[in-house]
Protein backbone atom coordinates (compact mmCIF):
# COMPACT_ATOMS: atom_id res chain seq x y z
CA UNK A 1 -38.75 8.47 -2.99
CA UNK A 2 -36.33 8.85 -0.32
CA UNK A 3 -33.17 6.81 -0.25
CA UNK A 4 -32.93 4.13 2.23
CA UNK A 5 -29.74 2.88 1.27
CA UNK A 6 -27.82 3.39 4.07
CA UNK A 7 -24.38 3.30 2.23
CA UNK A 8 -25.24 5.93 -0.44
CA UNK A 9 -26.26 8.31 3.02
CA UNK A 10 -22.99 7.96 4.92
CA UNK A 11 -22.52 11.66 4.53
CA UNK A 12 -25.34 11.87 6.43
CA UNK A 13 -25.00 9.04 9.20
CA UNK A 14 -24.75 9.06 12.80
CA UNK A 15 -21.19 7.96 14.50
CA UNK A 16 -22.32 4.60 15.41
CA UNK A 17 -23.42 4.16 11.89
CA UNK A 18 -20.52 5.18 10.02
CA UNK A 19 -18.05 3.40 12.34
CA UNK A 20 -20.25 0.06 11.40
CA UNK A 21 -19.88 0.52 8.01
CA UNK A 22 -15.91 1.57 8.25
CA UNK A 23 -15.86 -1.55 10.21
CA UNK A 24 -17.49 -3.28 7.83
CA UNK A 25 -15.42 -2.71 5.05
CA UNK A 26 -12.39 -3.19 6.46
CA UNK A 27 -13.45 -6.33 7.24
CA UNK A 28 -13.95 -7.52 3.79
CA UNK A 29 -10.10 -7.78 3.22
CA UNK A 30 -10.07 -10.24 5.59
CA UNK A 31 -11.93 -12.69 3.09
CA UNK A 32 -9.77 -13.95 0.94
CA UNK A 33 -12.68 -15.17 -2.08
CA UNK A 34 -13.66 -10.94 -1.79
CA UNK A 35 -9.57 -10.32 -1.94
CA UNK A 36 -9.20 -12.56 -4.79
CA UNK A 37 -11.87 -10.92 -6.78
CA UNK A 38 -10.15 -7.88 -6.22
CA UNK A 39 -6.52 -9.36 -7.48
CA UNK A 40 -7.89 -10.52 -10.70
CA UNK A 41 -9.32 -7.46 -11.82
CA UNK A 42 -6.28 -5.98 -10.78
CA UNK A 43 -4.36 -8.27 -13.05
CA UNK A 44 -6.54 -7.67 -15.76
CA UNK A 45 -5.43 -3.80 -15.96
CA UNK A 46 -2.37 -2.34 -17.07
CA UNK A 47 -1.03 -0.36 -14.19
CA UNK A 48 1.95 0.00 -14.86
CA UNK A 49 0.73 2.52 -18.15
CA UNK A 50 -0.89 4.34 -15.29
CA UNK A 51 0.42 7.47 -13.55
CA UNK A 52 -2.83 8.94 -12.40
CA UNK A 53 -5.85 6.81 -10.63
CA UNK A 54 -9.03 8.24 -9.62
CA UNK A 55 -10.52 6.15 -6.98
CA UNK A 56 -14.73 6.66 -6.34
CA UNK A 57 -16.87 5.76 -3.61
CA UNK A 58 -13.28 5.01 -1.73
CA UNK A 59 -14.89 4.39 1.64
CA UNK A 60 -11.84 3.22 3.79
CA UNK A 61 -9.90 2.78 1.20
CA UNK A 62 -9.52 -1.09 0.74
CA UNK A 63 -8.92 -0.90 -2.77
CA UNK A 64 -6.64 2.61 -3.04
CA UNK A 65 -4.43 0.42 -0.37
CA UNK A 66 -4.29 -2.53 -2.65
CA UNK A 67 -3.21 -0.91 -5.50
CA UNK A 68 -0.90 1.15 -4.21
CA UNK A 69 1.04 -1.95 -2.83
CA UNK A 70 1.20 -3.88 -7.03
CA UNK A 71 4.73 -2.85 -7.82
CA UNK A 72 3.45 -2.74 -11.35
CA UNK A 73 1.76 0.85 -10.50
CA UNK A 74 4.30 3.90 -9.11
CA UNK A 75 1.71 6.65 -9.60
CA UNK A 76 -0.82 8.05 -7.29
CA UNK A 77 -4.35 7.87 -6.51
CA UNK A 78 -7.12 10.38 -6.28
CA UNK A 79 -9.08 8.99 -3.57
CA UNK A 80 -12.65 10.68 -3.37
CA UNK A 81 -16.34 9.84 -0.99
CA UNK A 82 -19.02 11.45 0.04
CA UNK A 83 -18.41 10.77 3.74
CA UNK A 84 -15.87 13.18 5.19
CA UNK A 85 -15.75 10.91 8.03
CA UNK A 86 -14.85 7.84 5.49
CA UNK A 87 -12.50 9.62 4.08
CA UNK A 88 -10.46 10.63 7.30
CA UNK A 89 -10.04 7.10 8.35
CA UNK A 90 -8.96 6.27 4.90
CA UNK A 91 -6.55 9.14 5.30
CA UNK A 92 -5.62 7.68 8.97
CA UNK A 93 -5.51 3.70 7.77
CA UNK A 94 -3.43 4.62 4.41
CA UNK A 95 -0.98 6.94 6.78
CA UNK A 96 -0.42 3.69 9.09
CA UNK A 97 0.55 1.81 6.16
CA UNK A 98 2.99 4.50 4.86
CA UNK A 99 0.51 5.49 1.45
CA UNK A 100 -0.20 9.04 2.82
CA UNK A 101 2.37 10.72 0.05
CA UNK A 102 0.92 8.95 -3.06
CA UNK A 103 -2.80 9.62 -2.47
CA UNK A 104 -4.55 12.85 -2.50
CA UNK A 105 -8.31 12.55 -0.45
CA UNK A 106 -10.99 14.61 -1.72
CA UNK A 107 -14.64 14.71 -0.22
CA UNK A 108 -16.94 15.05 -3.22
CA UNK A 109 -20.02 13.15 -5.08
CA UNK A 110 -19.39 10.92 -7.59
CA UNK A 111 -22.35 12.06 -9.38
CA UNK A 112 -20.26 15.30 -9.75
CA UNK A 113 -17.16 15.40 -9.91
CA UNK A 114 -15.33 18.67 -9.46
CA UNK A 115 -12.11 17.54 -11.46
CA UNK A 116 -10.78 18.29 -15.23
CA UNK A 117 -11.90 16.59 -18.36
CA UNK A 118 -9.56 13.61 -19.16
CA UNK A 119 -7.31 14.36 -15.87
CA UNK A 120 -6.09 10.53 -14.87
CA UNK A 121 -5.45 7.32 -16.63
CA UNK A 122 -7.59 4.92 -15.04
CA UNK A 123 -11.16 5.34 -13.40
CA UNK A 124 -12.18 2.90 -10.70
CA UNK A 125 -15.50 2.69 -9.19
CA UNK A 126 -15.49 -0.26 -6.46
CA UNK A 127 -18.49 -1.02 -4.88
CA UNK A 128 -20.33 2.23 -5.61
CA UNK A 129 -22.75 1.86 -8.35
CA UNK A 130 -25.27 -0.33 -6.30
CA UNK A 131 -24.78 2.36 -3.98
CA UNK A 132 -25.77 5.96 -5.32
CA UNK A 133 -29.20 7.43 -6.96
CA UNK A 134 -27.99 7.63 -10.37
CA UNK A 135 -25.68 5.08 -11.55
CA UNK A 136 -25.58 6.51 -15.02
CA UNK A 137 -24.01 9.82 -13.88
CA UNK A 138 -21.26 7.90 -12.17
CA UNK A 139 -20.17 6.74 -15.39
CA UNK A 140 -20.69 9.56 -17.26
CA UNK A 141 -18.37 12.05 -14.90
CA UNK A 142 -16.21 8.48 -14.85
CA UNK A 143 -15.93 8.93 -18.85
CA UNK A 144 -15.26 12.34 -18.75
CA UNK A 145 -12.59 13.08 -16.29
CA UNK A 146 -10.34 10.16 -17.86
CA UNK A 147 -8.01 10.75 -20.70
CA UNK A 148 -8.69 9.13 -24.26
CA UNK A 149 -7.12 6.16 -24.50
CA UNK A 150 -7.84 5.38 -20.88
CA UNK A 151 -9.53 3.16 -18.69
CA UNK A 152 -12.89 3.07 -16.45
CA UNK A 153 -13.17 -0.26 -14.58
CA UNK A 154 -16.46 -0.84 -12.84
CA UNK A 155 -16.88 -3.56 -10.01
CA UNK A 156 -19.91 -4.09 -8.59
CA UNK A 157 -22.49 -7.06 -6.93
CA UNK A 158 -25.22 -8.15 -8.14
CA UNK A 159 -27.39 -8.12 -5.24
CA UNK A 160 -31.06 -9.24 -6.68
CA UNK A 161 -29.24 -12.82 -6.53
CA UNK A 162 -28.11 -11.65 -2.48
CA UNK A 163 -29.75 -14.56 -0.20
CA UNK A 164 -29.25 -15.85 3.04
CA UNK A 165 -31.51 -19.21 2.79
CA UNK A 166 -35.03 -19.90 2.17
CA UNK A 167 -36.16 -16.41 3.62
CA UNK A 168 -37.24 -14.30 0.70
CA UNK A 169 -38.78 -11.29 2.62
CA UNK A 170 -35.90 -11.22 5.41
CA UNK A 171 -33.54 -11.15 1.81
CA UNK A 172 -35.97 -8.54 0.17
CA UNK A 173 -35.79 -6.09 3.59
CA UNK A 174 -32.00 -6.33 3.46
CA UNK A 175 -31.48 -5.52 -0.43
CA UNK A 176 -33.68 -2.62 0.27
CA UNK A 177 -31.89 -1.40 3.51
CA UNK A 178 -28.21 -1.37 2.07
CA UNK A 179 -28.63 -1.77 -1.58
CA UNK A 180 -30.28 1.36 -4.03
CA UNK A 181 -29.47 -0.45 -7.34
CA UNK A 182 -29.48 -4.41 -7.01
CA UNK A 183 -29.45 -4.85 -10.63
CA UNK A 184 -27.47 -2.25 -11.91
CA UNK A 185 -24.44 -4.53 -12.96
CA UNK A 186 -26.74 -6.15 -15.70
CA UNK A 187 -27.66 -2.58 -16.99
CA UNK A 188 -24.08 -1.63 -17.00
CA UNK A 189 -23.14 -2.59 -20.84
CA UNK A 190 -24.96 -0.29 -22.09
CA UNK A 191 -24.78 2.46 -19.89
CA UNK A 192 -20.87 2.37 -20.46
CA UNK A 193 -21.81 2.03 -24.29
CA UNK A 194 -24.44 5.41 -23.93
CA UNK A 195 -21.86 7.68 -22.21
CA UNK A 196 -19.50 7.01 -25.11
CA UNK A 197 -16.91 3.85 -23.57
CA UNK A 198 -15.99 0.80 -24.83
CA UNK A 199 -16.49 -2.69 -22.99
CA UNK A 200 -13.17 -4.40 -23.51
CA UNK A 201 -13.39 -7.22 -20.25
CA UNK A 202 -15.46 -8.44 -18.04
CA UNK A 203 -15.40 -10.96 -14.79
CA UNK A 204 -17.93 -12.67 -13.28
CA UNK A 205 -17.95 -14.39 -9.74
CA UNK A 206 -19.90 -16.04 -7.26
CA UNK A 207 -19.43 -15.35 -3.57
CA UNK A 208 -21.00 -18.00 -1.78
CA UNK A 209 -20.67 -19.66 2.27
CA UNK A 210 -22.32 -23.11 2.73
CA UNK A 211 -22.18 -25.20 5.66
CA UNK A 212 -20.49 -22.32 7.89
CA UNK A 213 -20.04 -18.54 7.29
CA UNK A 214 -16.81 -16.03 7.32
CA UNK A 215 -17.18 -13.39 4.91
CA UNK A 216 -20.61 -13.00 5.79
CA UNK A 217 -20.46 -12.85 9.48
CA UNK A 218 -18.88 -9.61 9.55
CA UNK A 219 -22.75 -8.54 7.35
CA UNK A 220 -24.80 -10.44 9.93
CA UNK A 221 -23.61 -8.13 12.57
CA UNK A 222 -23.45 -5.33 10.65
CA UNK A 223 -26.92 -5.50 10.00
CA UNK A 224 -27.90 -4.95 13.56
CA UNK A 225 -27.44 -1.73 13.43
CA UNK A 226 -27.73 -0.96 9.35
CA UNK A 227 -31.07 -1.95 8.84
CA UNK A 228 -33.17 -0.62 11.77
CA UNK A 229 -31.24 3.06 10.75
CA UNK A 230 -32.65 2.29 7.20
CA UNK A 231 -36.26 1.16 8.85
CA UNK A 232 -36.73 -1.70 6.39
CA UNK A 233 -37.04 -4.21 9.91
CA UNK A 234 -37.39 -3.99 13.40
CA UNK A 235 -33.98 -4.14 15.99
CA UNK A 236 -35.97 -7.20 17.40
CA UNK A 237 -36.58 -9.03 13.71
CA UNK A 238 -32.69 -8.21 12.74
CA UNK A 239 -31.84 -9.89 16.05
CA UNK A 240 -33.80 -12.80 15.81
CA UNK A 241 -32.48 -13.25 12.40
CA UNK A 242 -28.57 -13.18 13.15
CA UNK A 243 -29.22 -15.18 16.03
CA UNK A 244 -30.79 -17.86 13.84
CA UNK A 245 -28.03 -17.73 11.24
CA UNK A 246 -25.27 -17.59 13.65
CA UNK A 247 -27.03 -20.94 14.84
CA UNK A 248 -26.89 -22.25 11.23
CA UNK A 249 -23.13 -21.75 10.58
CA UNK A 250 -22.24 -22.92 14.20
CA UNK A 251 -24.37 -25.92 13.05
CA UNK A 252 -23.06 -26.31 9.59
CA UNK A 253 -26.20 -25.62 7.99
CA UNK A 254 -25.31 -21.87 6.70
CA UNK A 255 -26.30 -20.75 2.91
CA UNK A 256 -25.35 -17.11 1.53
CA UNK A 257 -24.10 -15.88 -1.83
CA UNK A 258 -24.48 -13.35 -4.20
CA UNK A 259 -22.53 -12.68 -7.71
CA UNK A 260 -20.06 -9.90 -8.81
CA UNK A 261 -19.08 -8.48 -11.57
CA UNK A 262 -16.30 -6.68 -12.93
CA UNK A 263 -16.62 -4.31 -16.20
CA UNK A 264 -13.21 -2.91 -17.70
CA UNK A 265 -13.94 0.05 -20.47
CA UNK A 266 -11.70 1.88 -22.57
CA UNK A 267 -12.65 5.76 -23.79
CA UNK A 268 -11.98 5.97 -27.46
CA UNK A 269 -9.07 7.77 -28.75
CA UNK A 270 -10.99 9.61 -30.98
């Protein structure tokens, strides 16, 4: 069955479509309940023991920025995607913020990885899992290209529990459109367990907008263009559909939310 995730296909996007989803998330450090997700996983991780992070999935690089500026971590970052074109506005955004020395960009599958066995101290997969066609292989090459002893943090939403309202198809059409793996984050203590890691933390959070939306304007409008490319609805439906929401949170009567989830592993010494 063909992918119709559209964020698992950036390498094989259009412009217009790429520059949406670059736009899109960028946009997400602009909300500070998605920022403070980020932060506490952060804190949860010992970055200063790290010299060497490999980042997967980096899109834009949101998160390779936001590490890079904890003073607990002076390494660098390995900052890889499947998008060459995500991966030269990374290079761009990170040079404007004066990162360009401490990360190296690769363009590369996460599914497999052209890198050493046990070559960096910390594996971080943001946002990617829901994303590709076989989560377990992330983790695998995750487990394998980090060093005994070191760490493989997986953050991820749960987006079976993604709704906008009362609309259960519109909410079905856009899980299938952007998401491949809704679910994967409740499947993801035992695949770290079968590829040989050890679960030693775990967050849990739940993104939600009532009354009037922020965060999840910035997806509204994305989805304009997002889900027509993945053909799940029509530009007309999408349209009617962030017109009506955009009524709702103008009006005060705006419900979204979904859950995240945050899994820290550790590869055995031994």
């Amino acid at each position: 069955m063909p992918l119709l995730d559209v964020y698992g296909r950036t390498h094989e996007l259009d412009a217009k479509s790429v520059d949406t989803i670059a736009a899109r998330l960028e946009a997400r450090r602009g909300g500070a309940k998605y920022m403070a997700m980020l932060h506490e996983y952060l804190e949860a991780i010992d970055l200063a023991s790290a010299q060497s992070i490999l980042a997967l999935g980096c899109g834009t690089g949101v998160e390779v920025r936001e590490v890079l500026r904890r003073p607990d971590f002076q390494g660098r970052v390995t900052a890889i995607d499947i998008s060459a074109d995500l991966v030269e506005r990374g290079k761009g955004l990170a040079e404007q913020e004066s990162f360009a020395s401490r990360i190296e960009w690769l363009v590369g599958d996460a599914q497999e990885l052209r890198l050493s066995d046990g070559a960096f101290d910390l594996v971080l997969a943001h946002t990617l899992v829901s994303h590709v066609p076989d989560p377990k292989r992330v983790v695998q090459e995750a487990a394998r290209v980090v060093r005994p002893g070191g760490t493989v943090v997986i953050f991820d939403g749960d987006y079976a529990t993604m709704t906008f309202g009362v609309d259960r198809e519109m909410d079905e059409k856009i899980i299938s459109g952007v998401i491949a793996n809704p679910r994967v984050m409740r499947a993801m203590p035992r695949l770290l367990c079968e590829v040989g890691l050890k679960l030693i933390d775990s967050r849990g959070w739940m993104l939600t907008e009532i009354g009037r939306a922020e965060f999840f304007l910035g997806s509204l409008q994305s989805f304009l263009i997002l889900l027509p490319k993945a053909g799940v609805a029509s530009p007309e439906e999408i349209q009617a559909f962030v017109d009506r929401q955009q009524r709702a949170s103008e009006g005060g009567t705006f419900f979204a939310g979904y859950n995240f989830y945050a899994m820290i592993a550790q590869r055995p010494l031994q």
